[in-house]
N, C-alpha and C. Protein backbone atom coordinates (compact mmCIF):
# COMPACT_ATOMS: atom_id res chain seq x y z
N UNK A 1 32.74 -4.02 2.36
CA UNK A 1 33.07 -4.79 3.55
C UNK A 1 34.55 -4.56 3.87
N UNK A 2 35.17 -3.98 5.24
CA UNK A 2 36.19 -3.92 5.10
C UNK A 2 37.21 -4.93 5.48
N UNK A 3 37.93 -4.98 5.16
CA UNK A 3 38.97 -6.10 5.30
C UNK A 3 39.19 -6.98 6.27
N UNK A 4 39.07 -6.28 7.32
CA UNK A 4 39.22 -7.12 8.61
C UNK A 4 37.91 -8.36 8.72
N UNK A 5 36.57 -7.76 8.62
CA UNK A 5 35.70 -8.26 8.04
C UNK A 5 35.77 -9.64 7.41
N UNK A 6 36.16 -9.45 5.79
CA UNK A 6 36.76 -10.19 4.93
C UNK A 6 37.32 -11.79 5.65
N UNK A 7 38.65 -11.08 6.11
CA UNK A 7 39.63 -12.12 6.84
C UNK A 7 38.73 -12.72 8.17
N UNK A 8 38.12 -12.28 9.14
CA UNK A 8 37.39 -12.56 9.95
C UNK A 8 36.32 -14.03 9.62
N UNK A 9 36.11 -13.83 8.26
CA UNK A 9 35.20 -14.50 7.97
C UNK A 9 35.78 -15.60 7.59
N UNK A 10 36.81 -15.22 6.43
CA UNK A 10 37.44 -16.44 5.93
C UNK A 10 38.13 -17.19 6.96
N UNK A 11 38.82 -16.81 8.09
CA UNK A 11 38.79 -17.94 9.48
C UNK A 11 38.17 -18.42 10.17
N UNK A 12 36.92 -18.08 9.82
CA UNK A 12 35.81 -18.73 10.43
C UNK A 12 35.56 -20.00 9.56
N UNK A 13 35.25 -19.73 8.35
CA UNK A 13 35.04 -21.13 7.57
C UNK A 13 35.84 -21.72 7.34
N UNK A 14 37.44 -21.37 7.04
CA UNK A 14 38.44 -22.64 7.36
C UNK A 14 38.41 -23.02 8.73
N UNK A 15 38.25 -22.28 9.95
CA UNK A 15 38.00 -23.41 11.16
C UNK A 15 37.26 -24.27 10.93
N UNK A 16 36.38 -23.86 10.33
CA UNK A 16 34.97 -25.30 9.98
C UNK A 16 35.50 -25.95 9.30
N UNK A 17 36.75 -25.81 8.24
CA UNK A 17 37.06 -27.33 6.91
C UNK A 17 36.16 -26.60 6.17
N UNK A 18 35.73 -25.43 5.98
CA UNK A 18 35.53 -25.14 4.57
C UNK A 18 36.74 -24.54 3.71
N UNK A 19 36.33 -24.48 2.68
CA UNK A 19 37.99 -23.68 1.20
C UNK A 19 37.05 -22.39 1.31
N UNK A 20 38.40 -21.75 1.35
CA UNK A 20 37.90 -20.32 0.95
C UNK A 20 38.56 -20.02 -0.42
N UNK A 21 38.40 -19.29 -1.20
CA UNK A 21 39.22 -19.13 -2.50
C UNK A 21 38.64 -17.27 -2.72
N UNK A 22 39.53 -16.77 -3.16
CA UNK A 22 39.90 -15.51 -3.33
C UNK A 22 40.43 -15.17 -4.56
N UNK A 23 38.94 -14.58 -5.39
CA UNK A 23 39.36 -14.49 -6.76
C UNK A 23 37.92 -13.78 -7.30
N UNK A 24 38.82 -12.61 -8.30
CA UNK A 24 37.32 -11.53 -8.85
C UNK A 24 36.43 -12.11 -9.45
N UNK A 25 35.03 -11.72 -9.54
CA UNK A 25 34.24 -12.68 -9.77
C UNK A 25 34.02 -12.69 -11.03
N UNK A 26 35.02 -11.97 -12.07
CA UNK A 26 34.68 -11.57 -13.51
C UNK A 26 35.69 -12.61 -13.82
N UNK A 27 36.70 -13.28 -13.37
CA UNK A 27 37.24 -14.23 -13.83
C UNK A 27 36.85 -14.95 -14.47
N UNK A 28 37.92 -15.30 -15.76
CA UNK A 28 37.36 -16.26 -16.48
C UNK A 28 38.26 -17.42 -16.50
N UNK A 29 37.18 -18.45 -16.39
CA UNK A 29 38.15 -19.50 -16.45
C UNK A 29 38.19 -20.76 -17.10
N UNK A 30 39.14 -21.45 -17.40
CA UNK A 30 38.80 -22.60 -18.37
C UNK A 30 37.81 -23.40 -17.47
N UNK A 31 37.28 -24.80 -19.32
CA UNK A 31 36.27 -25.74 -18.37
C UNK A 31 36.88 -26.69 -17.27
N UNK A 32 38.50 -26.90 -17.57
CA UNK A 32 38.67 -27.89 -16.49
C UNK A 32 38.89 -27.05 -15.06
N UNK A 33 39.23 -26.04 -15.01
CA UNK A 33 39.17 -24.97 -13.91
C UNK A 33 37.53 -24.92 -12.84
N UNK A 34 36.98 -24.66 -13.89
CA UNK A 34 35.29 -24.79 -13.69
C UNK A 34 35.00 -26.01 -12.92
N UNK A 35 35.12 -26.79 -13.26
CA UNK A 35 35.08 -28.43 -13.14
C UNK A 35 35.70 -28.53 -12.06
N UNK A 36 36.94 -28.28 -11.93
CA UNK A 36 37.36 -28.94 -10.64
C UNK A 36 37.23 -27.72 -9.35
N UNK A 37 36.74 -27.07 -9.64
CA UNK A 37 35.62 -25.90 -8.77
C UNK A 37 34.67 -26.90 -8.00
N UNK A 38 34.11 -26.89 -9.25
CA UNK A 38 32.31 -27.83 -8.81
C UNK A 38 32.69 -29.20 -8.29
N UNK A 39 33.92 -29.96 -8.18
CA UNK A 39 34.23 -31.02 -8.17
C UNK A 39 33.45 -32.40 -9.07
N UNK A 40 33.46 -31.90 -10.01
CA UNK A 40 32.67 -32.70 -11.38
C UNK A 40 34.10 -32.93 -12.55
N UNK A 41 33.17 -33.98 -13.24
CA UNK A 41 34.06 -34.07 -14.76
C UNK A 41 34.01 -32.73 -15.45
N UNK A 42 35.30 -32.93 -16.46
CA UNK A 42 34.83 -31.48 -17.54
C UNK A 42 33.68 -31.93 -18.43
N UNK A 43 33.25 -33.26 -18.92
CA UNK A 43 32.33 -33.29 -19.41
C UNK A 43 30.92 -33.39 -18.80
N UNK A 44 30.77 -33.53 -17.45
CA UNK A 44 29.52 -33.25 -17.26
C UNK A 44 29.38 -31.31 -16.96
N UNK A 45 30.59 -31.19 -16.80
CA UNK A 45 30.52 -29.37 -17.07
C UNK A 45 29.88 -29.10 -17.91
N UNK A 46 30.72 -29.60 -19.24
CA UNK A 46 30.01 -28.82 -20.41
C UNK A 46 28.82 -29.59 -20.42
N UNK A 47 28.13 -30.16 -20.46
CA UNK A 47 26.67 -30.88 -20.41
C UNK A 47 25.84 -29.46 -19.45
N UNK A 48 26.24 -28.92 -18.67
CA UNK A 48 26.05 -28.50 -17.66
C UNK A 48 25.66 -26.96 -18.70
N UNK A 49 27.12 -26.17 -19.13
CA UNK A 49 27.21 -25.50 -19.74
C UNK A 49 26.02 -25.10 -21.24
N UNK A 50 26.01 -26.59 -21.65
CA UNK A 50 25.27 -26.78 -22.76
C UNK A 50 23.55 -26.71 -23.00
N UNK A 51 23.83 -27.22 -21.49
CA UNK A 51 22.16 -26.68 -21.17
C UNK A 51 21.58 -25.86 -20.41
N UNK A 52 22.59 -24.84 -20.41
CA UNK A 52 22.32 -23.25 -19.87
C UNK A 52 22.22 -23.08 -18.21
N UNK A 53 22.64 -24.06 -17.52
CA UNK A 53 22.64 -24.26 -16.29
C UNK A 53 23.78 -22.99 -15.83
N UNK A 54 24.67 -23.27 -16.76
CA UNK A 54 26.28 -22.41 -16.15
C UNK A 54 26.35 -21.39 -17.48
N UNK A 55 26.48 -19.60 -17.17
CA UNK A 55 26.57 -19.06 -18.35
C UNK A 55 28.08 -19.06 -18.93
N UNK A 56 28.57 -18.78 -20.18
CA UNK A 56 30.02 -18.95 -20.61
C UNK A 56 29.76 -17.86 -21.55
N UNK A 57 31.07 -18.19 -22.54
CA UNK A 57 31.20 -17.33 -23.30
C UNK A 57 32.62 -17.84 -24.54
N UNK A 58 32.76 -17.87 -25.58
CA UNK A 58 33.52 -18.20 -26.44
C UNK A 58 34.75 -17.47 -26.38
N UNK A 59 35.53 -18.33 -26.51
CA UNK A 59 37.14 -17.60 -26.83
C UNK A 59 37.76 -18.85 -27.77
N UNK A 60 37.25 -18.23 -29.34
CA UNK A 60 37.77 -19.42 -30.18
C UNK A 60 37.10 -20.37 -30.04
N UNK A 61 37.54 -21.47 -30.06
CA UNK A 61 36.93 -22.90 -29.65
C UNK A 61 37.08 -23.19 -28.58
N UNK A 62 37.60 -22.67 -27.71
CA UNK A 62 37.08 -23.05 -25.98
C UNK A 62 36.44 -21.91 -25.32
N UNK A 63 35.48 -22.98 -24.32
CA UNK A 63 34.44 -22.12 -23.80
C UNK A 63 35.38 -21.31 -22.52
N UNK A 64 35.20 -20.16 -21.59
CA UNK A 64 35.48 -19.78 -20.65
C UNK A 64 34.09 -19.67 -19.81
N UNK A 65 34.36 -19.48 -18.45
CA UNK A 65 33.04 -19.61 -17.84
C UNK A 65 34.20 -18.46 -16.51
N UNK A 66 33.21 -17.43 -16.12
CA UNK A 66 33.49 -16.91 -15.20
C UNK A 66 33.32 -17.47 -13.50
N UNK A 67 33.98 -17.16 -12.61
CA UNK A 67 34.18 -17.65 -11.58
C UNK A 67 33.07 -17.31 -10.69
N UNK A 68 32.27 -16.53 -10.91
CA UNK A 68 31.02 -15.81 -10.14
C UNK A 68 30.03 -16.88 -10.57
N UNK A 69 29.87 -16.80 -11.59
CA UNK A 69 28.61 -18.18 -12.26
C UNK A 69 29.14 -19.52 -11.70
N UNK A 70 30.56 -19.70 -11.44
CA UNK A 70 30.49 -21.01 -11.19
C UNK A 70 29.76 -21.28 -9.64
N UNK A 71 30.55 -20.35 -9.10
CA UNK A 71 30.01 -19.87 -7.30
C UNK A 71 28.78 -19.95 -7.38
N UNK A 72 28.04 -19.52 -8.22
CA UNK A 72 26.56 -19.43 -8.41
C UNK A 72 25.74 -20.31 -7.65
N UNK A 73 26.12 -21.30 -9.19
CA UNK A 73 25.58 -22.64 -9.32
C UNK A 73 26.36 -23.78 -8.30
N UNK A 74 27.14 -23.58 -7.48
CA UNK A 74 27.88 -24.29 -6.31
C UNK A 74 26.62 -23.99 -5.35
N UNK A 75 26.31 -22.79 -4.95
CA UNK A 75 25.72 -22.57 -4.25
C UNK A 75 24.33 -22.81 -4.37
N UNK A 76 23.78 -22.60 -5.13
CA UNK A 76 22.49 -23.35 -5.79
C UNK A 76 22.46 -24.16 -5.72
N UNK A 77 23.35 -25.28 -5.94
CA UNK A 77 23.53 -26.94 -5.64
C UNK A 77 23.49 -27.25 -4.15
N UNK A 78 24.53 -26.79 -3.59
CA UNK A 78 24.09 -26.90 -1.94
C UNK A 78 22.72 -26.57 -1.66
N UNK A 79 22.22 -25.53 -1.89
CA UNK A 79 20.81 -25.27 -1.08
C UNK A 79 19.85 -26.40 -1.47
N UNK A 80 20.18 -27.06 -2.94
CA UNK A 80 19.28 -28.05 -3.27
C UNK A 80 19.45 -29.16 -2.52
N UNK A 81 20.58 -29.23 -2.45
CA UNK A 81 21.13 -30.58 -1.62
C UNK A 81 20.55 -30.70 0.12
N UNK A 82 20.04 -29.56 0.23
CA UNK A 82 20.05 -29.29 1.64
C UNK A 82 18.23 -29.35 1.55
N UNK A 83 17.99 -28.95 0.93
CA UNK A 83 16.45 -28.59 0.86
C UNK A 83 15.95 -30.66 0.50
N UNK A 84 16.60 -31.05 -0.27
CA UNK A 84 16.37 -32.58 -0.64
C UNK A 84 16.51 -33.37 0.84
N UNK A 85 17.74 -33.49 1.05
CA UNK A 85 18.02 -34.01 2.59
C UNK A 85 16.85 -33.61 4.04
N UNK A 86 16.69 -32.31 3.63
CA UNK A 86 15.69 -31.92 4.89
C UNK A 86 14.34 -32.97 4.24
N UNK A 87 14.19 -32.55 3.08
CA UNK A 87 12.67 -33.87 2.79
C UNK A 87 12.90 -35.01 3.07
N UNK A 88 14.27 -35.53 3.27
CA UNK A 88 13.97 -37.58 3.11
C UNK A 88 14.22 -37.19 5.09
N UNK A 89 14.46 -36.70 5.57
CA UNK A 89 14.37 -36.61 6.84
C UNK A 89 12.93 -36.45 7.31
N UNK A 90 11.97 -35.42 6.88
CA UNK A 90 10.74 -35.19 7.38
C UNK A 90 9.77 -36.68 6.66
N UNK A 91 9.84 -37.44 5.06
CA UNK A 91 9.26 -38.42 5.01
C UNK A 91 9.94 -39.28 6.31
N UNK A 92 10.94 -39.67 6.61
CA UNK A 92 11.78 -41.00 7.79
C UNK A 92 10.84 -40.28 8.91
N UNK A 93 10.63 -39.50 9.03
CA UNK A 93 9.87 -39.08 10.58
C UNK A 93 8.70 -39.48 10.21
N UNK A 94 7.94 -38.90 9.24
CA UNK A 94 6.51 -39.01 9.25
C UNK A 94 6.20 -40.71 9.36
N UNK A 95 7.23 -41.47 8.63
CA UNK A 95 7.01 -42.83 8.80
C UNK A 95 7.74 -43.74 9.77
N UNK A 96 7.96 -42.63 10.53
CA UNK A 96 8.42 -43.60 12.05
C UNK A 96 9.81 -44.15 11.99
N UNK A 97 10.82 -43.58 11.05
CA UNK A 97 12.07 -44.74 10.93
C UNK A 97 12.94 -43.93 11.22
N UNK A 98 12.53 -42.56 11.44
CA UNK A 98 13.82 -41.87 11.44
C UNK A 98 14.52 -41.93 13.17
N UNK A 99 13.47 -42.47 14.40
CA UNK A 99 13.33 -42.97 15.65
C UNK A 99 14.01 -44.22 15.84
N UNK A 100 14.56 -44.94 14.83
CA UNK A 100 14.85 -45.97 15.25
C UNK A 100 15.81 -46.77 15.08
N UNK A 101 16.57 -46.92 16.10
CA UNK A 101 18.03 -47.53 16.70
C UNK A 101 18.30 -48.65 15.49
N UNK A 102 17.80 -49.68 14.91
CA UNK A 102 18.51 -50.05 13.88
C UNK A 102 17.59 -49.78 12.82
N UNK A 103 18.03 -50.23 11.24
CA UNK A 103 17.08 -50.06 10.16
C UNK A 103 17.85 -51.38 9.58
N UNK A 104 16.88 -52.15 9.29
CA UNK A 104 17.26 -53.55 8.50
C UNK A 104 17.00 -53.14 7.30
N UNK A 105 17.95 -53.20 6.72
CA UNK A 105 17.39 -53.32 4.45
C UNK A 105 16.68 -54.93 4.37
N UNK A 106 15.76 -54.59 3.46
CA UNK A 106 14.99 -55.86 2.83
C UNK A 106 16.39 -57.12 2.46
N UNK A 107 16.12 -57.85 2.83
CA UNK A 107 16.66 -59.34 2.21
C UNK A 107 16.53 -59.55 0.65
N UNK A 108 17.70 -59.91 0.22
CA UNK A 108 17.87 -60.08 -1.55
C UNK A 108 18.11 -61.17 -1.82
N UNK A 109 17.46 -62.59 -0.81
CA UNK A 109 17.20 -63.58 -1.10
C UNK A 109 15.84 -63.93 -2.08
């Protein structure tokens, strides 16, 4: 992709308020790096890590996790997030609420 390309793009999604970040995807990086990627704790990282969700790799006693896997699973999370949201939208339609100007919550009397 050539450069212009590249840059083209990345002003497109900061016009929108998205982050662009610019970095090889073999990077490795610590868990709190990782973490505040995904915008999560470091410990639900490594929970994350631990159960093979995110791949890593040992250096000593701390884990590193490359920057491509984290992107990964960012992105995997959005599509879930998006694919979930589109369902509670199509149940609110199918049951008539998603039409309608107010929604009262049940009373907790």
């Amino acid at each position: 992709m050539p450069l212009f390309q590249i840059l083209r793009q990345a002003a497109r999604l900061l016009s929108n308020g998205d982050s662009v970040s610019i970095a090889p995807i073999h990077k490795e990086l610590t868990t709190q790096e990782a973490a505040d990627l995904l915008n999560v704790s470091r410990p639900f990282l490594i929970k994350l890590l631990d159960q093979g969700k995110i791949a890593f790799v040992r250096a000593g006693r701390h884990r590193r996790v490359r920057f491509g896997d984290v992107m990964k699973y960012k992105q995997e999370r959005q599509v879930e997030r998006k694919r979930i949201l589109q369902e509670l939208i199509r149940q609110q339609e199918e049951d008539g609420l998603y039409d309608q100007e107010e929604f009262e919550l049940p009373s907790t009397r």
